[in-house]
N, C-alpha and C. Protein backbone atom coordinates (compact mmCIF):
# COMPACT_ATOMS: atom_id res chain seq x y z
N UNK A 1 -34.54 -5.03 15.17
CA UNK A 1 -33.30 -4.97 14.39
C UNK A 1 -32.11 -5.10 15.33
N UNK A 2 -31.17 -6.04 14.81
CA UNK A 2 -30.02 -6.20 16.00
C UNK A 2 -28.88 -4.98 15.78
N UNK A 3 -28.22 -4.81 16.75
CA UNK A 3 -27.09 -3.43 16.98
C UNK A 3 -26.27 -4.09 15.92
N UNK A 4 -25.58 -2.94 15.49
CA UNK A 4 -24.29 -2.79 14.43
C UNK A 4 -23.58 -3.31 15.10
N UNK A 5 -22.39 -4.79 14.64
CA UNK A 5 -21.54 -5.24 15.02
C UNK A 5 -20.07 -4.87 15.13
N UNK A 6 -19.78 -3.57 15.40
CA UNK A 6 -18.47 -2.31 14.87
C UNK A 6 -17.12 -3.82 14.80
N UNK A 7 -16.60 -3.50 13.79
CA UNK A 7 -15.35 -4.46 13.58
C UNK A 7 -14.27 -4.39 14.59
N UNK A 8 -13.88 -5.23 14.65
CA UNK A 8 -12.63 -5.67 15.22
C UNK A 8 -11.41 -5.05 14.68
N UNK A 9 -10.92 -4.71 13.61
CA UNK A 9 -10.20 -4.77 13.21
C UNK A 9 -10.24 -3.94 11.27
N UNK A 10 -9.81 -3.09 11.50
CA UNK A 10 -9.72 -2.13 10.01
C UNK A 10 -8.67 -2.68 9.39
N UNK A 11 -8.59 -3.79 8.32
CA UNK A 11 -7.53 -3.67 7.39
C UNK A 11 -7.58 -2.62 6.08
N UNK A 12 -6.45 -1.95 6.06
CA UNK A 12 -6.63 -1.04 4.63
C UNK A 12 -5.10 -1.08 3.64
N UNK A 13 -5.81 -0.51 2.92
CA UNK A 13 -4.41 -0.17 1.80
C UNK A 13 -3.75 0.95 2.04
N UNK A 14 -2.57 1.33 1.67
CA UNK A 14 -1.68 2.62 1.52
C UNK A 14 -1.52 3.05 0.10
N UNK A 15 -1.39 2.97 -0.70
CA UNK A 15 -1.28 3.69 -2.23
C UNK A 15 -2.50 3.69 -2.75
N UNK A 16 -2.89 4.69 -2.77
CA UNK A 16 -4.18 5.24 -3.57
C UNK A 16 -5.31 5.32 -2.09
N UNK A 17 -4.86 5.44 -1.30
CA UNK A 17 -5.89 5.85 0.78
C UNK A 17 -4.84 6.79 0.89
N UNK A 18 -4.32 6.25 1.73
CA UNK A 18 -3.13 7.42 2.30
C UNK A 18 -2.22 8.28 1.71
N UNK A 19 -2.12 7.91 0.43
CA UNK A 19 -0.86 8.42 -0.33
C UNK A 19 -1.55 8.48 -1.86
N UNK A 20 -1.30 9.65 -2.15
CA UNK A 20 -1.43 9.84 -3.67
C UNK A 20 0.16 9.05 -4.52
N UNK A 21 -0.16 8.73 -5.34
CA UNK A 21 0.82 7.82 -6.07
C UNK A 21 1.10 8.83 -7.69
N UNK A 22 2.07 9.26 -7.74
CA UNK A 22 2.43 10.58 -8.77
C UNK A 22 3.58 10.15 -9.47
N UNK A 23 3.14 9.20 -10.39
CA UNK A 23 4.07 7.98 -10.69
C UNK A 23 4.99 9.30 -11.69
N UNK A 24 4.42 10.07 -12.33
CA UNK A 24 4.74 10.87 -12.96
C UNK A 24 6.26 12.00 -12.37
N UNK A 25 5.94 12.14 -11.44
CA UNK A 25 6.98 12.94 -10.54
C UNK A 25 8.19 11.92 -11.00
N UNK A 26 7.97 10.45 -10.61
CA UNK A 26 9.36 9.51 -10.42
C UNK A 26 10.18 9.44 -11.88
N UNK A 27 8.96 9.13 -12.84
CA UNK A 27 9.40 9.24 -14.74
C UNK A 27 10.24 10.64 -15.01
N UNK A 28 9.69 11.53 -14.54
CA UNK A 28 9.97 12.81 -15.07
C UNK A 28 12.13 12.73 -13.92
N UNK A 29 11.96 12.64 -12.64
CA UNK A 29 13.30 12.67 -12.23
C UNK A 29 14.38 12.02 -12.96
N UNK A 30 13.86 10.28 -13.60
CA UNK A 30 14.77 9.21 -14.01
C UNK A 30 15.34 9.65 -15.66
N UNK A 31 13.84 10.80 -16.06
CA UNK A 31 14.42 10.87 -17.50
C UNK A 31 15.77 12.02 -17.36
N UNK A 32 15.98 12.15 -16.14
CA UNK A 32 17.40 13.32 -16.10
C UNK A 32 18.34 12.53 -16.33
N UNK A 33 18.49 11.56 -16.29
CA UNK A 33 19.60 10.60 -16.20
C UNK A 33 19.58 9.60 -17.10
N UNK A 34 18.55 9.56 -18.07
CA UNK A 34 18.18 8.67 -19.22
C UNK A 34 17.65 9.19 -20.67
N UNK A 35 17.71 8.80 -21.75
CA UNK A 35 17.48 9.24 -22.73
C UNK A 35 16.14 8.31 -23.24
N UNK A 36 15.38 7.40 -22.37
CA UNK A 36 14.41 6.85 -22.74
C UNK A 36 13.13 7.83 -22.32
N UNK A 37 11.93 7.21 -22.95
CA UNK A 37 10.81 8.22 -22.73
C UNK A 37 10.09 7.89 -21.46
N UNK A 38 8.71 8.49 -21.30
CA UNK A 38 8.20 8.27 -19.94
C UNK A 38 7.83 6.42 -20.19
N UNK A 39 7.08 6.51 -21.49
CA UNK A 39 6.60 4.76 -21.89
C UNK A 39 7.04 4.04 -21.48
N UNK A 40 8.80 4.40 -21.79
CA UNK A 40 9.70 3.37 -21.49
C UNK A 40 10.36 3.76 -20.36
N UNK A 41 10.08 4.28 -19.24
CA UNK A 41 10.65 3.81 -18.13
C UNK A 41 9.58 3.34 -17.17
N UNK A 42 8.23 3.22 -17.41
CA UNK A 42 7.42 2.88 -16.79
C UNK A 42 8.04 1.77 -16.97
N UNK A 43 7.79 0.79 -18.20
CA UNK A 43 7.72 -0.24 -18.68
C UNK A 43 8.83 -0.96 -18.02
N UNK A 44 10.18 -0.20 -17.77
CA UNK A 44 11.28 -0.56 -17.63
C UNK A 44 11.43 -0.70 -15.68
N UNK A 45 10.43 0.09 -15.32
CA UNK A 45 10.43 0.09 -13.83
C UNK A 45 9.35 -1.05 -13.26
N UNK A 46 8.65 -1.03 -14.36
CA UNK A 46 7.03 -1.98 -13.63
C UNK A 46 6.89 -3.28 -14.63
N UNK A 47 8.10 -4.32 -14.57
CA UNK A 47 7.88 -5.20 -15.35
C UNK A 47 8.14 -6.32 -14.64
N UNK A 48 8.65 -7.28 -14.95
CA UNK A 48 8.51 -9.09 -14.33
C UNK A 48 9.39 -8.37 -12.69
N UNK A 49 10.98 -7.38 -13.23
CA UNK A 49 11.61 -7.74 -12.25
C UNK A 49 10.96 -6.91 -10.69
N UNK A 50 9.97 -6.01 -10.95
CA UNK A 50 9.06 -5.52 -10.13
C UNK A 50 8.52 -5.70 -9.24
N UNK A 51 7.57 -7.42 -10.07
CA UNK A 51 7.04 -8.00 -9.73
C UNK A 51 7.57 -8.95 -8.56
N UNK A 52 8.78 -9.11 -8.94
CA UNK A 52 9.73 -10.04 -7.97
C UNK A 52 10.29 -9.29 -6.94
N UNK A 53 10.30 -7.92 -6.95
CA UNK A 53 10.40 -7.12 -5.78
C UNK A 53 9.74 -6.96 -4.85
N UNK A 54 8.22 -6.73 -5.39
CA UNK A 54 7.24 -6.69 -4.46
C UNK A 54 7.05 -7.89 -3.77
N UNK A 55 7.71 -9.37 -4.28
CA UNK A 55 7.39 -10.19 -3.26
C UNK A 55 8.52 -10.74 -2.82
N UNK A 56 9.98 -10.34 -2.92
CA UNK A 56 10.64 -9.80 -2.03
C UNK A 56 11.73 -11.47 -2.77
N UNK A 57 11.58 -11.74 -3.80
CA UNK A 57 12.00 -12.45 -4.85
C UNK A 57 13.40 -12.03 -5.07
N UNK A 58 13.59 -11.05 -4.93
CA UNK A 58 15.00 -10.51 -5.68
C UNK A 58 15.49 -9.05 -4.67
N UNK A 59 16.20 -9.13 -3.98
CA UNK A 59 16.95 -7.94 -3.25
C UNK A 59 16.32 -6.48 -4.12
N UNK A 60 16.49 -4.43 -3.39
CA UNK A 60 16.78 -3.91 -4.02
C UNK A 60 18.48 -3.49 -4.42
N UNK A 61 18.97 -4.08 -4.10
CA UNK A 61 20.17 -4.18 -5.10
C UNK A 61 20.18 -4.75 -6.24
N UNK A 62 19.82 -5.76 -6.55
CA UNK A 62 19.48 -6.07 -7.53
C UNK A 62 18.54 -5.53 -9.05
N UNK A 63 17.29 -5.25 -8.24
CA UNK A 63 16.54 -4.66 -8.89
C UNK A 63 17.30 -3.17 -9.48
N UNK A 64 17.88 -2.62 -8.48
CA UNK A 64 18.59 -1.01 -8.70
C UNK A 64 19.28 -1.35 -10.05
N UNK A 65 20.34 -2.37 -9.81
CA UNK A 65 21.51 -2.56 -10.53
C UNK A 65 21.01 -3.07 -12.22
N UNK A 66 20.09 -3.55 -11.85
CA UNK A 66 19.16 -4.00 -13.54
C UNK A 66 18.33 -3.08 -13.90
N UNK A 67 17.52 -2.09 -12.93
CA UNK A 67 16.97 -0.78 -13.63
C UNK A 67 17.76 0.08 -14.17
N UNK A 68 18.58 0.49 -13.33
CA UNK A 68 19.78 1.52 -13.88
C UNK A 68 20.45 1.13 -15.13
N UNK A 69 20.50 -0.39 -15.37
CA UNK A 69 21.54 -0.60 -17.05
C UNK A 69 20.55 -0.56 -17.63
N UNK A 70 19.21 -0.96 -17.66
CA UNK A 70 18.42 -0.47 -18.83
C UNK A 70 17.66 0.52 -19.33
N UNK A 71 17.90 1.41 -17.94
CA UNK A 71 17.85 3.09 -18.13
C UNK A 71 18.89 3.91 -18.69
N UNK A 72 20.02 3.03 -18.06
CA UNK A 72 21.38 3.84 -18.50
C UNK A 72 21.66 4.99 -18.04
N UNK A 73 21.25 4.87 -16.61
CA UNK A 73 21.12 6.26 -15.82
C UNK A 73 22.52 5.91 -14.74
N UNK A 74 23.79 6.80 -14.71
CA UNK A 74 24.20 6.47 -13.57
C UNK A 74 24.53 7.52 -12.31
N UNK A 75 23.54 6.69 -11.58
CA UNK A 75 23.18 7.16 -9.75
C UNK A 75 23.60 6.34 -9.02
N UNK A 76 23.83 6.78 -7.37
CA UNK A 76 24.06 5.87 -6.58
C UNK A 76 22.84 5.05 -6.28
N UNK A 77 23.09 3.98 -5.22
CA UNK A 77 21.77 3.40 -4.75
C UNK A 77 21.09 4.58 -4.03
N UNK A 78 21.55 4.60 -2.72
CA UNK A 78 20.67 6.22 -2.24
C UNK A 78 19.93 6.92 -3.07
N UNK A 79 20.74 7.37 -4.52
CA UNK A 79 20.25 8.72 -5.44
C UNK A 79 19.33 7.77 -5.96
N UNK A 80 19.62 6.18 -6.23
CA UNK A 80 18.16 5.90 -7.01
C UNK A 80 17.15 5.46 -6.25
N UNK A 81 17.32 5.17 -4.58
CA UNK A 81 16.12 5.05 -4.07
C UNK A 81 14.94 6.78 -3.48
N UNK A 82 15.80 7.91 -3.86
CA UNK A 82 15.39 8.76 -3.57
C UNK A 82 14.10 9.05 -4.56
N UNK A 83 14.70 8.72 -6.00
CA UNK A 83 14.14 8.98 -7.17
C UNK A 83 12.95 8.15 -7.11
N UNK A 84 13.27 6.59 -6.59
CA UNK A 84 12.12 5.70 -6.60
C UNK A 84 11.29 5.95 -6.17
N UNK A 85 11.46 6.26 -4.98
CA UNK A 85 10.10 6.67 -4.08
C UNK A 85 9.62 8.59 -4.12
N UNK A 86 9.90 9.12 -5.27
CA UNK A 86 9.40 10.53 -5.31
C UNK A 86 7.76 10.13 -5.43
N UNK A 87 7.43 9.17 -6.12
CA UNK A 87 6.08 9.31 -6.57
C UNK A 87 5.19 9.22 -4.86
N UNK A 88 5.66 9.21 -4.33
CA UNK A 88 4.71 9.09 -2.75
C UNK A 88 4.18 10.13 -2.35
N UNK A 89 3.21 10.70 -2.47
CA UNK A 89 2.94 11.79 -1.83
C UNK A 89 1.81 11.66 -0.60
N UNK A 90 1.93 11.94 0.76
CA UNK A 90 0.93 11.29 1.65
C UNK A 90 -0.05 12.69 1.92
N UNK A 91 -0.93 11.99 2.18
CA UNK A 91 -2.40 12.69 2.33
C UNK A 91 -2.13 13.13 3.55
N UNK A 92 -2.04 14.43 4.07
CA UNK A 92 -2.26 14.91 5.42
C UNK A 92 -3.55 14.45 6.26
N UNK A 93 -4.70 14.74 5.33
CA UNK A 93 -6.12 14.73 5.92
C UNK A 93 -6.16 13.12 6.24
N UNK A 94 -5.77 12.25 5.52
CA UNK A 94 -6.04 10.70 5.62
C UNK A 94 -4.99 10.37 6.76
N UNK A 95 -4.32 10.63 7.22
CA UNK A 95 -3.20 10.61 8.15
C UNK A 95 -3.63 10.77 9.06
N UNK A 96 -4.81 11.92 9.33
CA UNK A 96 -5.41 11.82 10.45
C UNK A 96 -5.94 11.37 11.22
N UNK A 97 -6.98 11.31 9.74
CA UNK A 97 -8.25 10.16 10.01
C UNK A 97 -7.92 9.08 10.79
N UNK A 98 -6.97 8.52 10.16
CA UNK A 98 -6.20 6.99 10.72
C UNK A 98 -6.04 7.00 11.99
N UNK A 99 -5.18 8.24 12.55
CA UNK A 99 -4.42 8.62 13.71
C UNK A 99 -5.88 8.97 15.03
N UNK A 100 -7.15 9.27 14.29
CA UNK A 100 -8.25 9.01 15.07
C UNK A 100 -8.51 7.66 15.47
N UNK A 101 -8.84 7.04 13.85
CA UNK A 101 -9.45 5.54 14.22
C UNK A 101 -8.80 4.84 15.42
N UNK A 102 -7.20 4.85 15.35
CA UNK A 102 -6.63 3.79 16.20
C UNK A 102 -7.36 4.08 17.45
N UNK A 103 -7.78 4.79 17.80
CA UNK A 103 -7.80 5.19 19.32
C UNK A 103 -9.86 4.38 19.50
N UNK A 104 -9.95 3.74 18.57
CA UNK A 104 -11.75 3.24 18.36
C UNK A 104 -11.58 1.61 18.14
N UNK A 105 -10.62 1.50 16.68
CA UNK A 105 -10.06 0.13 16.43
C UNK A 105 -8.91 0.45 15.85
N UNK A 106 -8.36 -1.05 16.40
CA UNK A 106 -6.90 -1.69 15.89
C UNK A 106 -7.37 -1.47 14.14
N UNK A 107 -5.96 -0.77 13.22
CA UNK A 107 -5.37 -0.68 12.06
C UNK A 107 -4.50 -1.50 11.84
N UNK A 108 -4.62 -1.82 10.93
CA UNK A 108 -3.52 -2.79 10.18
C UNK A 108 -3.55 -2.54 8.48
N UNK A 109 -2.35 -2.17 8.48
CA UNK A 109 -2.43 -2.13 6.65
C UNK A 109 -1.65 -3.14 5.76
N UNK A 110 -2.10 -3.14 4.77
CA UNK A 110 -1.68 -4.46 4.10
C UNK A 110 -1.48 -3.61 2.61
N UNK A 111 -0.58 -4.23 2.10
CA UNK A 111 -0.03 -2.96 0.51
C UNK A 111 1.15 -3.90 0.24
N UNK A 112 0.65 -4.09 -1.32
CA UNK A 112 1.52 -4.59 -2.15
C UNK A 112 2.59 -3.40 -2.24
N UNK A 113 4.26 -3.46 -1.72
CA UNK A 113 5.03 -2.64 -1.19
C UNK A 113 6.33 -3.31 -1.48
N UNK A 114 7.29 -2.65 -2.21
CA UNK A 114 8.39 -3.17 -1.97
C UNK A 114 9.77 -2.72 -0.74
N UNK A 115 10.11 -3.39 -0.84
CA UNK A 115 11.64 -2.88 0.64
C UNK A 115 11.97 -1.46 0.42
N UNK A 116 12.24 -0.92 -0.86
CA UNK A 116 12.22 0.25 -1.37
C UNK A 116 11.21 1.19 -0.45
N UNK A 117 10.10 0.75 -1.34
CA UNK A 117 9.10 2.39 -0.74
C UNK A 117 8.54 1.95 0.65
N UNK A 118 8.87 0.70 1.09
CA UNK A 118 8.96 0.25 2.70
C UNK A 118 9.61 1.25 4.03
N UNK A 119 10.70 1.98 3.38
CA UNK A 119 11.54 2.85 4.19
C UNK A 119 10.44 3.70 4.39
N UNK A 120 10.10 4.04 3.37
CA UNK A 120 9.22 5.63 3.54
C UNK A 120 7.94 5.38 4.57
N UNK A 121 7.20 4.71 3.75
CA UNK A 121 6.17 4.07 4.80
C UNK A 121 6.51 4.01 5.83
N UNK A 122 7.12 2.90 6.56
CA UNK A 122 7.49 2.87 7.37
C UNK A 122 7.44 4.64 8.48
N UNK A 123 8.46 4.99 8.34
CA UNK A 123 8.50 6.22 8.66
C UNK A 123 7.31 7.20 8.52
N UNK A 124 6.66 7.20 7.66
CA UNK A 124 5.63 7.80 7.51
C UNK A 124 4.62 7.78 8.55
N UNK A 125 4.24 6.28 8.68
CA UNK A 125 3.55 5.36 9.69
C UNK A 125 3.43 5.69 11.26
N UNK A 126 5.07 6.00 11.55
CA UNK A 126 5.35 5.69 12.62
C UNK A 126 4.51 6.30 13.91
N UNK A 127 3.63 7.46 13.12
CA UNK A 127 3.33 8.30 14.60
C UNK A 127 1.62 7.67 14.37
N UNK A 128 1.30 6.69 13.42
CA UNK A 128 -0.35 6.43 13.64
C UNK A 128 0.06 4.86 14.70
N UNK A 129 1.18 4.22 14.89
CA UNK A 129 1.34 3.26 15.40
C UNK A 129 0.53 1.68 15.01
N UNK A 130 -0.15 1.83 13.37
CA UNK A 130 -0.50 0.41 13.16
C UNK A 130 0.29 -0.53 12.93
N UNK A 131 0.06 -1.73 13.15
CA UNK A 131 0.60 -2.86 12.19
C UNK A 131 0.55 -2.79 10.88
N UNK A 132 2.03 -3.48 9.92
CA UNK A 132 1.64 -3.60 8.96
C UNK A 132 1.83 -4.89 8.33
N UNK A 133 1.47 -5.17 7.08
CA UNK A 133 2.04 -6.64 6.27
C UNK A 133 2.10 -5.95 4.91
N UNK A 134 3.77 -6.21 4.50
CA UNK A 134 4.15 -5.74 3.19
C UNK A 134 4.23 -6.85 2.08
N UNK A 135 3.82 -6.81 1.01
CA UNK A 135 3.78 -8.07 0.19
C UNK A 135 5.19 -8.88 0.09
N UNK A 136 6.21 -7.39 0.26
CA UNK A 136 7.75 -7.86 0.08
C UNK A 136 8.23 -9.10 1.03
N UNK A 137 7.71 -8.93 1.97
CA UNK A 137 7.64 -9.68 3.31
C UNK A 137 7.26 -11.01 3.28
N UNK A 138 5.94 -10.71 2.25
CA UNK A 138 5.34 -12.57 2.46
C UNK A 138 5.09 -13.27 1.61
N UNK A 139 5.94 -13.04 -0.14
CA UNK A 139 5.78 -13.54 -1.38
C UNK A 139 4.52 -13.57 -1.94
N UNK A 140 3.87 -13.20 -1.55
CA UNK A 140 2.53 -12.85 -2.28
C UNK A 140 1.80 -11.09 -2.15
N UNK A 141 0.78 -11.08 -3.35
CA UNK A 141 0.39 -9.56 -3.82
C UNK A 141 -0.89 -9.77 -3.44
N UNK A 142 -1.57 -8.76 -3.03
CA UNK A 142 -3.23 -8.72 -3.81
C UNK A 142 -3.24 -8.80 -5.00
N UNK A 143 -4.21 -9.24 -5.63
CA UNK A 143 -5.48 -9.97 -4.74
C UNK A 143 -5.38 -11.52 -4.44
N UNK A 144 -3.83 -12.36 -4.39
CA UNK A 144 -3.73 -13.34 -4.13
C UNK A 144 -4.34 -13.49 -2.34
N UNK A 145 -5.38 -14.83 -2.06
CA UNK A 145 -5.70 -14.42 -1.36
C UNK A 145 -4.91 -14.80 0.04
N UNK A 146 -4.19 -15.66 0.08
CA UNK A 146 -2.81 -15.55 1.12
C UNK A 146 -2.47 -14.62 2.03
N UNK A 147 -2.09 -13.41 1.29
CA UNK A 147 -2.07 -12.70 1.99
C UNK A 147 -2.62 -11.70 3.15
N UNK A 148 -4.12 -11.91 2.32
CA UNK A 148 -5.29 -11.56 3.57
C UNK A 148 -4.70 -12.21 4.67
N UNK A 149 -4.83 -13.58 4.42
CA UNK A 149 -4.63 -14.53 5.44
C UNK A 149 -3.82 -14.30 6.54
N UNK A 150 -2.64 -13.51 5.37
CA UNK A 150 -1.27 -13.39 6.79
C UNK A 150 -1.36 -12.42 7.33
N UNK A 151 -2.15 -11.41 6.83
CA UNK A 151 -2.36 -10.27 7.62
C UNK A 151 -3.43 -10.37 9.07
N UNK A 152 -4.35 -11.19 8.71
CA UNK A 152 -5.13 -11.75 9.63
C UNK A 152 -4.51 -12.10 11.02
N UNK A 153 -4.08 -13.48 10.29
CA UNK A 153 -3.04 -13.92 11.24
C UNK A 153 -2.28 -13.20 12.13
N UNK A 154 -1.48 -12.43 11.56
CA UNK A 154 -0.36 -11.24 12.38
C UNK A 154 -1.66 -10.32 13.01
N UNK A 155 -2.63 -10.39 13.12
CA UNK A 155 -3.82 -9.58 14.01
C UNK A 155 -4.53 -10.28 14.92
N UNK A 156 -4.33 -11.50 14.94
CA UNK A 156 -5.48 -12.45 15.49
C UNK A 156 -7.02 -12.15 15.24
N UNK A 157 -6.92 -11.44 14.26
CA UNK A 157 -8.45 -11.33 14.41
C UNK A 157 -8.84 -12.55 13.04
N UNK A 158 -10.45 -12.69 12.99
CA UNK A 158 -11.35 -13.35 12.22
C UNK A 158 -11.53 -12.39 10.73
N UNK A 159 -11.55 -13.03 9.70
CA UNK A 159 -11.73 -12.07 8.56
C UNK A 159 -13.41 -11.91 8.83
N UNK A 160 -14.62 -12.58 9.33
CA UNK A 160 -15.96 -12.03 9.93
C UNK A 160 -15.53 -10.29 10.61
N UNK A 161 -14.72 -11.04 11.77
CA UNK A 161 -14.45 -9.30 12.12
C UNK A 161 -13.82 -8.08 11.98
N UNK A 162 -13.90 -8.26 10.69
CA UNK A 162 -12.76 -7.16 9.83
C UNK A 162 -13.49 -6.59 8.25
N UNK A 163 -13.09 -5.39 8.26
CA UNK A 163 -13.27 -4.28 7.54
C UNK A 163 -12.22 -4.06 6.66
N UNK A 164 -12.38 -4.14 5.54
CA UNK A 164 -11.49 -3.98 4.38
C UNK A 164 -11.63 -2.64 3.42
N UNK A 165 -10.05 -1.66 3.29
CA UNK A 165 -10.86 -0.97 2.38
C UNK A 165 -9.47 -0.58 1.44
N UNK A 166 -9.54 -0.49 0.29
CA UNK A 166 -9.02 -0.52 -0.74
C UNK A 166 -9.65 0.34 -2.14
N UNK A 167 -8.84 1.26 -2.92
CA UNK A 167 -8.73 1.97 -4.04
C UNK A 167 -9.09 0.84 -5.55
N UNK A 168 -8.56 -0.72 -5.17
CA UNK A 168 -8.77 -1.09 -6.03
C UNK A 168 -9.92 -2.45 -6.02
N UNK A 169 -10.74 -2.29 -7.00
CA UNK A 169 -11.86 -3.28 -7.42
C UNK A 169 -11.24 -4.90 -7.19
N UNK A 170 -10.43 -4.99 -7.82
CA UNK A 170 -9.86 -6.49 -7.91
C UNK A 170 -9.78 -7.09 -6.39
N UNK A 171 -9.18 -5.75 -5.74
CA UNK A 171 -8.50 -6.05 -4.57
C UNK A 171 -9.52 -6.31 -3.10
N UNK A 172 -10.20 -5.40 -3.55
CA UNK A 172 -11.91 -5.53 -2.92
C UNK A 172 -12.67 -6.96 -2.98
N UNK A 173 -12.62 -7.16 -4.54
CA UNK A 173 -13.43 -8.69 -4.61
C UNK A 173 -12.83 -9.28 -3.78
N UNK A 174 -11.42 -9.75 -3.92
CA UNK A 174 -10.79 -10.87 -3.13
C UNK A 174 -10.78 -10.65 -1.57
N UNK A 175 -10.72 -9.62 -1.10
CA UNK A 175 -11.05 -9.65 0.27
C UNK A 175 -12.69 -10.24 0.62
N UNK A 176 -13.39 -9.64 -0.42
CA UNK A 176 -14.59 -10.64 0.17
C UNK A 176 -14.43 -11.54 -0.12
N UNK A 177 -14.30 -12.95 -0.96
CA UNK A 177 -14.35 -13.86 -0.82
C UNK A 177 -13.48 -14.22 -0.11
N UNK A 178 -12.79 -13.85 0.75
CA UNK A 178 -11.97 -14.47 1.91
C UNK A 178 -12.97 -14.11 3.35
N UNK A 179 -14.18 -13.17 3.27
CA UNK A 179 -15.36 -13.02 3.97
C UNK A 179 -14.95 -12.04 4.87
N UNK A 180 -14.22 -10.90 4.29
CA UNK A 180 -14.25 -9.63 4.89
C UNK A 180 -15.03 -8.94 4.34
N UNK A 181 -15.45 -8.06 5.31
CA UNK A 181 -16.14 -6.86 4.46
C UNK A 181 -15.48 -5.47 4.03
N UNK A 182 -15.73 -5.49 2.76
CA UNK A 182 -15.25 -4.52 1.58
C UNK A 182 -15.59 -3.18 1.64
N UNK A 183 -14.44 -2.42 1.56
CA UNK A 183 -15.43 -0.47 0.92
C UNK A 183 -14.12 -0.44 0.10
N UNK A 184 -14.99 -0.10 -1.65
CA UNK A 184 -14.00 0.39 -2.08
C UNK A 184 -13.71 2.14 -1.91
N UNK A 185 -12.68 2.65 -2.16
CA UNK A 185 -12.36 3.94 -1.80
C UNK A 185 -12.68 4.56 -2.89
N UNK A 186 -13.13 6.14 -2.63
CA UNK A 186 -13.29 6.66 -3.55
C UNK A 186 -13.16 8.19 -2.88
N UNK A 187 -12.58 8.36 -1.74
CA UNK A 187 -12.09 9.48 -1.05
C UNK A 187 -12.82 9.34 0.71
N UNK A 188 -11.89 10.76 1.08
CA UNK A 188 -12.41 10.61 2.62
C UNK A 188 -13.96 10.37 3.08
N UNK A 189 -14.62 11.32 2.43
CA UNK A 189 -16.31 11.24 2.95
C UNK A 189 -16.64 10.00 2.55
N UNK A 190 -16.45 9.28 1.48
CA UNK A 190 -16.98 8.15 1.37
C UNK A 190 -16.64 7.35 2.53
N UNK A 191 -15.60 6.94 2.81
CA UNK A 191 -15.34 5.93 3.51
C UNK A 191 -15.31 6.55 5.51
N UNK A 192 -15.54 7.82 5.43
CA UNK A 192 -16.08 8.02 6.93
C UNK A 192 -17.80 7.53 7.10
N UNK A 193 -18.57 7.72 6.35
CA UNK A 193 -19.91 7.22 5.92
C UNK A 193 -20.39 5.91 6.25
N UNK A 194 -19.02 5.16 5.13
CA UNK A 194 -19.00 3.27 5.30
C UNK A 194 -18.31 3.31 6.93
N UNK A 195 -17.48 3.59 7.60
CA UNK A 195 -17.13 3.13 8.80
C UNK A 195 -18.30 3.54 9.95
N UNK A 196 -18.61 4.65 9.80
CA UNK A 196 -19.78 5.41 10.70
C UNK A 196 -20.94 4.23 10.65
N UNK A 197 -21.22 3.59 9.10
CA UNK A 197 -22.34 2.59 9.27
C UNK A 197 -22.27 1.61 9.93
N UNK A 198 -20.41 1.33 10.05
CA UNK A 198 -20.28 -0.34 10.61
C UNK A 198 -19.84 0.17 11.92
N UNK A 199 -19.96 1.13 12.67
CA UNK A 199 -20.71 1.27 14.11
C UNK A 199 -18.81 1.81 14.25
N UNK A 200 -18.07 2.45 13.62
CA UNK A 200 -16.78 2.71 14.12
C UNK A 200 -16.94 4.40 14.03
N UNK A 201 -16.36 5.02 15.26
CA UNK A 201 -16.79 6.62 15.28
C UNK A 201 -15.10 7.21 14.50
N UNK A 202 -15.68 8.26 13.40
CA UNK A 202 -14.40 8.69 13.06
C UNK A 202 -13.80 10.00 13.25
N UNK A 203 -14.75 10.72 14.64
CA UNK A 203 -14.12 12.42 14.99
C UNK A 203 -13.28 11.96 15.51
């Protein structure tokens, strides 16, 4: 039997790995300032012009200035990027983990992300020292598969030598057929298990 080929290179996600996503926290702040319901500010936060945020389509000024009139909430930008990004909550324990791996293999995360919750990240980030690629950045989302690509790219590594792991199914398929290998997430032990198999140590 030939030795475990340990990857080159860990690409992963941030919302729903590292960070609990408590979309609920953000609905519940915006309805202080709005008379619409939770339905409708999801709807009103996660719709076409969203979409054009995350791929970096439309400024957040923009986006602010068109959420806020159809919320009818009035905040500053600051007060509404504070509100935006409440739903972030980061995983201490997964923070770690990470802050181990680097020191075994190069991290790189890849997350459909807008400039918005980019600040936080960012900062969040700063003391595990990976690379990242934000969708805002390169006009494309998962599971478009492009973006693998550019994340690749910005790593030099081979999608053969790379490890993919992601919260979501969709997002999983498409990394394999770009011929990475996949773990979907389903919490810490799982995915210390899947890395331990592909020969990466995670104490």
């Amino acid at each position: 039997m030939s030795a475990i080929q340990k990857p080159e290179l860990i690409l992963c996600d941030l919302g729903g790995v590292l960070y609990t996503l408590d979309y609920e926290r953000t609905w519940s702040l915006f309805q202080r300032c709005s008379n619409k319901t939770y339905d409708e500010i999801r709807d009103i936060l996660y719709d076409d012009a969203f979409i054009a945020l995350e791929k970096g389509k439309i400024s957040p000024m923009q986006y602010y200035r068109e959420v806020s009139r159809r919320l009818g909430c009035e905040m500053s930008f600051e007060e509404f990027k504070e509100t935006f990004n409440a739903f972030l909550l980061n995983r201490q324990e997964m923070f770690a983990l990470f802050s181990r791996l680097m020191s075994s293999v190069p991290v790189h995360f890849l997350s459909n992300t807008n400039a918005i919750n980019a600040e936080v990240l960012k900062e969040d980030l700063s003391g595990i020292r990976a690379a990242t690629t934000f969708s805002f950045e390169t006009g494309f989302r998962k599971p478009e598969p492009e973006i693998y690509g550019i994340a690749l790219k910005r790593s030099g590594k081979t999608a053969e030598d790379t490890v993919f792991i992601d919260d979501s199914e969709e997002n999983v398929r498409a990394a394999e057929k770009v011929g990475i290998r996949p773990h979907l997430f389903n919490g810490e032990n799982g995915l210390i298990r899947f890395l331990e198999n592909e020969g990466v140590r995670c104490e």
